[in-house]
N, C-alpha and C. Protein backbone atom coordinates (compact mmCIF):
# COMPACT_ATOMS: atom_id res chain seq x y z
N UNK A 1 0.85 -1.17 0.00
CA UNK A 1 0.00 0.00 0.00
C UNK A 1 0.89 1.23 0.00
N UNK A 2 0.61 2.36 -0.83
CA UNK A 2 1.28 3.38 -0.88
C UNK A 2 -0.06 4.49 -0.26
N UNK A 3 0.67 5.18 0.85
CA UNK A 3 -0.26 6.69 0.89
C UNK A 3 0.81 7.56 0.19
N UNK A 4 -0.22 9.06 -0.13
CA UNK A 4 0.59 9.81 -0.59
C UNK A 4 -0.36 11.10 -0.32
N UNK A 5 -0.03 12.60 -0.13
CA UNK A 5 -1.51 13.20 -0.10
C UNK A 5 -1.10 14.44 -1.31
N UNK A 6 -1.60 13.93 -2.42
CA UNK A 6 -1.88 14.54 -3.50
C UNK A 6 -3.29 14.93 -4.02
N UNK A 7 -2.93 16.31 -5.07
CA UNK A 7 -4.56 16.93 -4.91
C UNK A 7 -5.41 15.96 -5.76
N UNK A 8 -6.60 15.94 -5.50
CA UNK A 8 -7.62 14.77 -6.01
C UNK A 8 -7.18 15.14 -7.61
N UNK A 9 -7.84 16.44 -7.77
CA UNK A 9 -7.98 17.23 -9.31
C UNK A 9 -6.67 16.79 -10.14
N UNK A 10 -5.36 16.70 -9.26
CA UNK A 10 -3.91 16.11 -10.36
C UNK A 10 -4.27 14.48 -10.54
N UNK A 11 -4.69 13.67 -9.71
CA UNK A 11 -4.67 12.46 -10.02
C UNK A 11 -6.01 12.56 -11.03
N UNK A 12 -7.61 12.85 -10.83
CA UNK A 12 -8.37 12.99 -12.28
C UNK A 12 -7.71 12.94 -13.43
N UNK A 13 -6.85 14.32 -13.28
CA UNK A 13 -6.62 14.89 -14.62
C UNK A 13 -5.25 13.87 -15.30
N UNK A 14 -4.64 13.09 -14.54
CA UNK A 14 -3.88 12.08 -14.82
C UNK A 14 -4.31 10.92 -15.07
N UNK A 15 -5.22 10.64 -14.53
CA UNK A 15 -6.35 8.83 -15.10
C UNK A 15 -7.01 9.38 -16.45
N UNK A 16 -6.94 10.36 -16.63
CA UNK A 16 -7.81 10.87 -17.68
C UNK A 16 -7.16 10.35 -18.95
N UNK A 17 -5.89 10.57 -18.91
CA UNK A 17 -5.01 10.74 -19.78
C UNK A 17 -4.54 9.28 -20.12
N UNK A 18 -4.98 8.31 -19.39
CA UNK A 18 -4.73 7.09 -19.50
C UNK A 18 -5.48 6.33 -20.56
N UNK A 19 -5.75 6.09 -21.82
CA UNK A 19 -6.22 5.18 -22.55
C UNK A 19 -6.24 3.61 -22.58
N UNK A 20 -7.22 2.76 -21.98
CA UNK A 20 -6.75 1.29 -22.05
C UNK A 20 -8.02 0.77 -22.81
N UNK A 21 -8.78 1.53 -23.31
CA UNK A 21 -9.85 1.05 -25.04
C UNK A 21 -11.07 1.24 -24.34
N UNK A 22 -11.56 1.28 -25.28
CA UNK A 22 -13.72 1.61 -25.24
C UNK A 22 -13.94 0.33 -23.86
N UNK A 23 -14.77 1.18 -23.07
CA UNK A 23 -15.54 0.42 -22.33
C UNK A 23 -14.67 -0.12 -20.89
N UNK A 24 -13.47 0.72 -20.96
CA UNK A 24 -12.51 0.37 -19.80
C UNK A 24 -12.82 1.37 -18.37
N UNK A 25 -12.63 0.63 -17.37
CA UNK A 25 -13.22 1.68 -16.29
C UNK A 25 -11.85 1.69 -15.38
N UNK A 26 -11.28 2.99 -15.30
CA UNK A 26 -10.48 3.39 -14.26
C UNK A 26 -10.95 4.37 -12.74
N UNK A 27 -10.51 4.08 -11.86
CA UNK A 27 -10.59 4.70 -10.67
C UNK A 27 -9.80 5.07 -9.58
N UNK A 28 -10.16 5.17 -8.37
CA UNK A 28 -9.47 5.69 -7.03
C UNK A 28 -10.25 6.14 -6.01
N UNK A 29 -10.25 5.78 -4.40
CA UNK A 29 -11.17 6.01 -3.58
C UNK A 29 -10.13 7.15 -2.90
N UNK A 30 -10.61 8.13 -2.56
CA UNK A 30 -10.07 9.35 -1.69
C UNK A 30 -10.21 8.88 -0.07
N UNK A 31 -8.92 9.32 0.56
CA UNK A 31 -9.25 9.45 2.41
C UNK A 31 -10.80 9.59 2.83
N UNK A 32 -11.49 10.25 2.55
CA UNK A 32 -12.78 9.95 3.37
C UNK A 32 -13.68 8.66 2.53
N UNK A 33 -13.47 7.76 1.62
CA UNK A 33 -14.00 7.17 1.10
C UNK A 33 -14.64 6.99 -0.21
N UNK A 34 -14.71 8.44 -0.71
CA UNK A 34 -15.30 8.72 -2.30
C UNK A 34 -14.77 8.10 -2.96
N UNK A 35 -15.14 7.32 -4.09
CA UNK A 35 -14.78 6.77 -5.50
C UNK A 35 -15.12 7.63 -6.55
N UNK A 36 -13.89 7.54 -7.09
CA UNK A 36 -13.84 8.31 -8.10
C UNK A 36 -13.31 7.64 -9.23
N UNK A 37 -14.16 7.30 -10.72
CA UNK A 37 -14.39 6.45 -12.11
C UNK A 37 -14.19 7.30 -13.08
N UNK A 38 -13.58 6.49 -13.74
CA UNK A 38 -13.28 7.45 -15.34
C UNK A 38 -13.71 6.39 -15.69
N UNK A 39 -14.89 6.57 -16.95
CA UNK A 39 -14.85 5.09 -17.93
C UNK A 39 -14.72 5.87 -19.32
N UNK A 40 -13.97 5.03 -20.03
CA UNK A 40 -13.26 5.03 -21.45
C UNK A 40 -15.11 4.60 -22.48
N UNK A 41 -15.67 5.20 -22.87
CA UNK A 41 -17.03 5.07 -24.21
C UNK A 41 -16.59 6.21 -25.36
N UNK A 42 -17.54 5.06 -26.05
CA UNK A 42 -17.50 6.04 -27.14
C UNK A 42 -18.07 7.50 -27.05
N UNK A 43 -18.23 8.18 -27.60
CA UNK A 43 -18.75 9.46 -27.71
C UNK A 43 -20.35 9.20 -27.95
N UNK A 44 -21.08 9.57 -27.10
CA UNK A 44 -22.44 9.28 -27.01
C UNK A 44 -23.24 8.26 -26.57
N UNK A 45 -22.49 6.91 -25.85
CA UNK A 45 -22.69 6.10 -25.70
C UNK A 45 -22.60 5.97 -24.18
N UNK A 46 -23.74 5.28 -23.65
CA UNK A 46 -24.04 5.43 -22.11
C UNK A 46 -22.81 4.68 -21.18
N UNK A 47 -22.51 5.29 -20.40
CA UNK A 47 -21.59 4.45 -19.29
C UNK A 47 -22.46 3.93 -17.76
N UNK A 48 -22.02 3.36 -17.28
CA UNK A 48 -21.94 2.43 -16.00
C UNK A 48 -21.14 3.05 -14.73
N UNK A 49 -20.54 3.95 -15.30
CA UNK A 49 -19.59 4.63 -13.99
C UNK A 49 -20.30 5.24 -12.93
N UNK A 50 -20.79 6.22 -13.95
CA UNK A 50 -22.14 7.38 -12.81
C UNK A 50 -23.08 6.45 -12.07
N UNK A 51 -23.57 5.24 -12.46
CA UNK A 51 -24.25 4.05 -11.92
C UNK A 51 -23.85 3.72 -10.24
N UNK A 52 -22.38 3.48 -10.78
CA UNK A 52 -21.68 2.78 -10.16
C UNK A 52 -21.35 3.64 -8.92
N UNK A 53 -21.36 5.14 -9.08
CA UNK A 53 -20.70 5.69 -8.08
C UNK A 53 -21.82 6.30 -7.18
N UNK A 54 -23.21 6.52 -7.76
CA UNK A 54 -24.05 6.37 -7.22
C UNK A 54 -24.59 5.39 -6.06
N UNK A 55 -24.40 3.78 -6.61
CA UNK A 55 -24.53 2.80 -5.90
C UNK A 55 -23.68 2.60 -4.46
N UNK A 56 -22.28 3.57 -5.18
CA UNK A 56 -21.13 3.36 -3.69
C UNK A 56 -21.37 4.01 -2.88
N UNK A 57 -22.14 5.33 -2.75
CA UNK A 57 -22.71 6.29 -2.33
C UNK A 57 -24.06 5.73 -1.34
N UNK A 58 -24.65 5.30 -1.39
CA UNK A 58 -26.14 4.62 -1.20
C UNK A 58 -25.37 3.59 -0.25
N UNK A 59 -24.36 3.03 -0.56
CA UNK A 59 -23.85 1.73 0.57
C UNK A 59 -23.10 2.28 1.37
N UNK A 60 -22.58 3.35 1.05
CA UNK A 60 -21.71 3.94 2.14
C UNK A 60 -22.72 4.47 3.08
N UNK A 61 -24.00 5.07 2.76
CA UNK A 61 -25.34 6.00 3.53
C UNK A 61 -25.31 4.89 4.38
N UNK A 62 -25.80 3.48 3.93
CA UNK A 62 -26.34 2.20 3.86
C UNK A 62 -25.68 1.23 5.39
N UNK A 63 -24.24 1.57 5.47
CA UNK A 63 -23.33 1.47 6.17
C UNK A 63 -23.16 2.20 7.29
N UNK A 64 -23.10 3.73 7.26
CA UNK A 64 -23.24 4.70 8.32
C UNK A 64 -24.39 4.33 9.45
N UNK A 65 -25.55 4.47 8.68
CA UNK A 65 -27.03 4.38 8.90
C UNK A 65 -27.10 2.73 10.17
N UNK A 66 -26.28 1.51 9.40
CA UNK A 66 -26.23 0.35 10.44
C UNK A 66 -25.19 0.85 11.45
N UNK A 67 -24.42 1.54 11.36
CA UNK A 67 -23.26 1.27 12.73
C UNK A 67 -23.99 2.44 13.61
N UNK A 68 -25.18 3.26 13.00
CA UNK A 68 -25.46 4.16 14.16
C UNK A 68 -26.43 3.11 14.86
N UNK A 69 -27.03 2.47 14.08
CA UNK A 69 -28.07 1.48 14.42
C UNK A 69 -27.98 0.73 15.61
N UNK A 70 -26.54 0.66 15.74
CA UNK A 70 -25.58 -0.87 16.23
C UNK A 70 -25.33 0.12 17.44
N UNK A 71 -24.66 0.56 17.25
CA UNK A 71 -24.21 1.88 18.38
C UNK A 71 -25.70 2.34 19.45
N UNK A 72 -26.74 2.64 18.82
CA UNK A 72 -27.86 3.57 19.37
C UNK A 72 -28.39 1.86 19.79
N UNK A 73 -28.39 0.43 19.72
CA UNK A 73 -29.25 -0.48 20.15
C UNK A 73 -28.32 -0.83 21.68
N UNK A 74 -26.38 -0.62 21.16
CA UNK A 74 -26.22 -1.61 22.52
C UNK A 74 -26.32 -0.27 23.62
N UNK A 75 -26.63 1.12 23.45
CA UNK A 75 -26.68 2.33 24.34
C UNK A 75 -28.02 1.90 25.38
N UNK A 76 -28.81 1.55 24.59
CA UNK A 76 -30.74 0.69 24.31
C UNK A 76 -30.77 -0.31 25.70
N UNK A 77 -29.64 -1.25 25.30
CA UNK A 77 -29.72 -2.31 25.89
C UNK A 77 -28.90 -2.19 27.04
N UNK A 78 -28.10 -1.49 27.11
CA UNK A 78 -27.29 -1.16 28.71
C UNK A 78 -28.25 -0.41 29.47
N UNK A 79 -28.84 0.94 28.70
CA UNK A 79 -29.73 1.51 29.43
C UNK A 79 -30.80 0.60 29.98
N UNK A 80 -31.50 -0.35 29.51
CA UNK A 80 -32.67 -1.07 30.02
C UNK A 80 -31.66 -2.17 31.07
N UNK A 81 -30.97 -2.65 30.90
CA UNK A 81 -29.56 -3.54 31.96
C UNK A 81 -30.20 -2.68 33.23
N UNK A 82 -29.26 -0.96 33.32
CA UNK A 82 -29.17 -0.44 34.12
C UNK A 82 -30.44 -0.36 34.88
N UNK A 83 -31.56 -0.11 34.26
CA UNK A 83 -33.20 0.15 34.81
C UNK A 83 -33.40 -1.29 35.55
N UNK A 84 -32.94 -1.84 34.98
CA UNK A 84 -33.51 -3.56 35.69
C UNK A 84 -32.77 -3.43 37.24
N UNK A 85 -31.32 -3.17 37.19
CA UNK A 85 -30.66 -3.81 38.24
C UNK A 85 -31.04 -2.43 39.82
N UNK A 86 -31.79 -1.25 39.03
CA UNK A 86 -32.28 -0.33 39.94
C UNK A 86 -33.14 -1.03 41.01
């Protein structure tokens, strides 16, 4: 694993520049978690990326949303512990 802390906008503008043929999908997830997709289409032709980064977006909500879940049930369950042993 390499860290490094370079600006998001130089690495874009560097995957950009990368050609590996129609229908190829390049990326990179940033320190707080964003994914970020370049996909290689033809000119006018629908991609899967915006899909895709949408979907990572929604699981990341998806994810937050359970560990508060998890967090706010065992707070739940100590508090009712504590009421019992009153």
């Amino acid at each position: 694993m390499i860290v490094a802390d370079i600006l998001t906008s130089y690495i874009e503008d560097s995957l950009k520049e990368i050609n590996l043929g129609n229908g190829s999908i390049i990326g990179f997830v940033t320190e707080n978690g964003r994914e970020v997709i370049f996909e290689n289409i033809p000119e006018g032709a629908a991609g899967t990326a915006a899909v895709n980064d949408v979907v990572g977006e929604l699981v990341q909500n998806l994810n937050r949303v359970s560990e508060t879940l998890d967090r706010n049930m065992g707070e739940l369950k100590s508090e009712i512990a504590a009421f019992k042993t009153e």
